[in-house]
Protein backbone atom coordinates (compact mmCIF):
# COMPACT_ATOMS: atom_id res chain seq x y z
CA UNK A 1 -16.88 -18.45 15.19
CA UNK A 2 -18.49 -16.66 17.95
CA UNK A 3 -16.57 -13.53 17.11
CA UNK A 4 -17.56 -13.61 13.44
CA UNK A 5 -21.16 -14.31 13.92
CA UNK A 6 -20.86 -11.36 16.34
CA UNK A 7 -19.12 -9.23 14.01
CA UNK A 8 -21.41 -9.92 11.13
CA UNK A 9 -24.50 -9.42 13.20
CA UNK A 10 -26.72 -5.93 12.67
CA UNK A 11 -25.18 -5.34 16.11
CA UNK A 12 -21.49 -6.65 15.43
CA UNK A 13 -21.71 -4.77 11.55
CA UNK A 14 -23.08 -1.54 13.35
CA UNK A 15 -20.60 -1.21 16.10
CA UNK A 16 -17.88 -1.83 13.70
CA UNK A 17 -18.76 0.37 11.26
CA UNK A 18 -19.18 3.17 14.13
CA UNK A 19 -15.83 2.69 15.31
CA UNK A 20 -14.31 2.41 11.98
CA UNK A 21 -15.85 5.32 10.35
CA UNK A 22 -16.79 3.54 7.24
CA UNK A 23 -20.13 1.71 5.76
CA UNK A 24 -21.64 -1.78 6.54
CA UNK A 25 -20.65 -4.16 4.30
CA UNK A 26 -24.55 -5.84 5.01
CA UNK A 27 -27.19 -4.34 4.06
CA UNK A 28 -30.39 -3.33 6.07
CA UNK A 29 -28.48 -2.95 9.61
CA UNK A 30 -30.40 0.04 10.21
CA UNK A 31 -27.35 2.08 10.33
CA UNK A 32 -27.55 5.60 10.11
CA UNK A 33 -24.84 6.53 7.82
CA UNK A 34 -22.78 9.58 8.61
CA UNK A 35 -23.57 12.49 6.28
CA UNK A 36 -19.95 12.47 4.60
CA UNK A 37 -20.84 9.32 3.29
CA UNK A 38 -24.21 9.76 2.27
CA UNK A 39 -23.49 10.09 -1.81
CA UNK A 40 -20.63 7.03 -1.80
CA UNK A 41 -23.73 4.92 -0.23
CA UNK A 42 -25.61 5.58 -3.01
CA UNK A 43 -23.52 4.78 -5.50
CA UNK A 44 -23.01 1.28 -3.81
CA UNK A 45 -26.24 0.81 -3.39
CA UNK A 46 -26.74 1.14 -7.27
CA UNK A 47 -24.26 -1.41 -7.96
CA UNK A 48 -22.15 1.56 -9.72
CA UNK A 49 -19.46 1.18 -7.02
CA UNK A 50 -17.69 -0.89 -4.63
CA UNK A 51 -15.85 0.06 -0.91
CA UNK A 52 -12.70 -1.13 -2.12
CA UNK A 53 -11.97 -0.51 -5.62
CA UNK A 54 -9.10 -2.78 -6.00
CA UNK A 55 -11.78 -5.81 -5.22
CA UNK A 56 -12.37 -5.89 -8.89
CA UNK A 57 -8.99 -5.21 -10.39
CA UNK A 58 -7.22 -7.62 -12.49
CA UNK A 59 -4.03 -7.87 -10.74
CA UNK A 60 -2.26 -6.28 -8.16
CA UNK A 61 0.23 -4.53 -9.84
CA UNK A 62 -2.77 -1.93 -10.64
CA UNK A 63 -2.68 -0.43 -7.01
CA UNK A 64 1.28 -0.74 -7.00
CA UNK A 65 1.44 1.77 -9.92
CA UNK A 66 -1.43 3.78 -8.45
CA UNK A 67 0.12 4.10 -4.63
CA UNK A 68 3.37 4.63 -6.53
CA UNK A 69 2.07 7.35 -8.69
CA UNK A 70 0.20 8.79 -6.44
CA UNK A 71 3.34 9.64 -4.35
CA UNK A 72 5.58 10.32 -7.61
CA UNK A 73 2.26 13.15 -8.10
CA UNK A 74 2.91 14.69 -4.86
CA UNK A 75 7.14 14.69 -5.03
CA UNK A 76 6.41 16.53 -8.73
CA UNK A 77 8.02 13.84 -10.49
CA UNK A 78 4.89 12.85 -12.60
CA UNK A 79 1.57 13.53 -13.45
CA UNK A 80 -2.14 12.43 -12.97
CA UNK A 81 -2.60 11.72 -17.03
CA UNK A 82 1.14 9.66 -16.53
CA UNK A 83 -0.39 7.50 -13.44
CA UNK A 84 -3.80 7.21 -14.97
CA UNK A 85 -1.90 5.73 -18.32
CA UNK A 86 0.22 3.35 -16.72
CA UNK A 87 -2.70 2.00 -14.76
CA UNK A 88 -4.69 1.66 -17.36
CA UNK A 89 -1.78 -0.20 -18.99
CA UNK A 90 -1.59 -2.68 -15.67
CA UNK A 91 -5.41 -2.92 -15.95
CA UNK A 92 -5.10 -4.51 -19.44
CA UNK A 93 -2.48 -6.90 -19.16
CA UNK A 94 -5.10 -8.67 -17.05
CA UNK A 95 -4.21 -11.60 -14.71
């Protein structure tokens, strides 16, 4: 408990975050966010967005067809309209 008290501290949430190379997952830390991130920030902090997409998606087989696709994309063997369809089709089918 010790750890995650740490860990979710301004302190703790800072340090990882440095290290990591991502953005605090609590707000008002006081850390500076690196430049590179500076738009997705925004876009969490108007609700419009969350760090990890998949948080929200009805099932998993949603990221299965998108890390799937995505490598089908890069071998030539499909295309971004293809992956976005199927997904889509995943996302529907719900839990």
């Amino acid at each position: 408990m010790r750890f995650v008290n740490f860990v979710m501290s301004p302190e703790g949430m800072n340090l990882f975050v440095k290290k990591q190379g991502g953005l605090p997952s609590l707000p008002d830390t006081g850390f500076a966010v690196d430049p590179s991130l500076t738009e997705l920030s925004r876009f969490i902090r108007a609700n419009r967005t969350v760090p990890f997409m998949d948080q929200r998606w009805p099932n998993a087989k949603v990221q299965q067809t998108m890390l799937s696709g995505l490598q089908e994309i890069f071998s030539g063997q499909s295309t971004l309209r293809s992956l976005l369809k199927d997904m889509d089709s995943d996302y529907q089918a719900g839990s």
